[in-house]
Protein backbone atom coordinates (compact mmCIF):
# COMPACT_ATOMS: atom_id res chain seq x y z
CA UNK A 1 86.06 103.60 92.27
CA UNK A 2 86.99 105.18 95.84
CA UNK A 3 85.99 102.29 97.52
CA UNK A 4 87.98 99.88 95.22
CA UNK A 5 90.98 102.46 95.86
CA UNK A 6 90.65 102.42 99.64
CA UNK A 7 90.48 98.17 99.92
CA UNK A 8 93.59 97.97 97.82
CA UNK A 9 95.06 100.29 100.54
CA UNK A 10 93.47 98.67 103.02
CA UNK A 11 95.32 95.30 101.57
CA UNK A 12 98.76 96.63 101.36
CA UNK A 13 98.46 98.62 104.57
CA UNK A 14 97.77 94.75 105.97
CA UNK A 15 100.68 92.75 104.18
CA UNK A 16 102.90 96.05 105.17
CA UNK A 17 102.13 94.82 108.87
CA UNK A 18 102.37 91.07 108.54
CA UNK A 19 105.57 91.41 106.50
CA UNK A 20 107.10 94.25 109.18
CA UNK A 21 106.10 91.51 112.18
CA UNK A 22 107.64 88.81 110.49
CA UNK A 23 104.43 86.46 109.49
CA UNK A 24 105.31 86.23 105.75
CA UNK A 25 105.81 82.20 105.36
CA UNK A 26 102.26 82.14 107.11
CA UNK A 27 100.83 83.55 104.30
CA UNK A 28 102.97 81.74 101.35
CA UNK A 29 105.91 79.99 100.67
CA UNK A 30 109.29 80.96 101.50
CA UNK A 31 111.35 79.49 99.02
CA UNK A 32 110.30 82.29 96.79
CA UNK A 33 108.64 85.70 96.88
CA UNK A 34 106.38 85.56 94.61
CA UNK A 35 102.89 87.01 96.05
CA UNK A 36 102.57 90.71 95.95
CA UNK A 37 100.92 93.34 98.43
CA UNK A 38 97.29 93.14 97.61
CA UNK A 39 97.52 89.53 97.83
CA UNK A 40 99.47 88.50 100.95
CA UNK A 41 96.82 91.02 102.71
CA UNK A 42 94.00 89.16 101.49
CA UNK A 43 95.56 85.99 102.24
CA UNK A 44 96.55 87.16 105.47
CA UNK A 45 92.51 88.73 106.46
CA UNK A 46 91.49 84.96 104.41
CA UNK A 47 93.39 83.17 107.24
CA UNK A 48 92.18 85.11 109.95
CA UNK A 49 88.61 84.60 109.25
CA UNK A 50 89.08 80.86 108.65
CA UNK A 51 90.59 80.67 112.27
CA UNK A 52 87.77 82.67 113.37
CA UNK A 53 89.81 85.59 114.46
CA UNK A 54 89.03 89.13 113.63
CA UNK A 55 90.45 90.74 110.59
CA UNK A 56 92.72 93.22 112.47
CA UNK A 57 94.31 96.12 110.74
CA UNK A 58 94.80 99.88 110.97
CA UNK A 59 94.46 102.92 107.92
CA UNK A 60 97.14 104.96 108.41
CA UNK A 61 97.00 108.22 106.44
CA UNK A 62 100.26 108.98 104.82
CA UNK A 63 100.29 112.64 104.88
């Protein structure tokens, strides 16, 4: 269960960067918004692996 709770972290902690840099419409469309966290994240560390790059991202701790 703590390692389920620390990937969906992980996941928003990702889309929180992509979406603060500006890469949103890489990850989906941009007519609508209608992916959440979790999943722009994974599509975000999906897309990096298919172009063979390396699944950057950073765990910040909140408190």
């Amino acid at each position: 269960m703590l390692g389920l709770s620390l990937v969906y972290v992980w996941l928003v902690a990702v889309a929180g960067y992509v979406i603060e840099r500006g890469w949103r419409p890489l990850v989906g469309r941009t007519s609508r918004r209608a992916r959440s966290y979790p999943a722009i994240g994974l599509r975000w560390i999906r897309r990096r692996v298919r172009n063979r790059e390396p699944p950057r991202g950073r765990m910040l701790s909140y408190f």
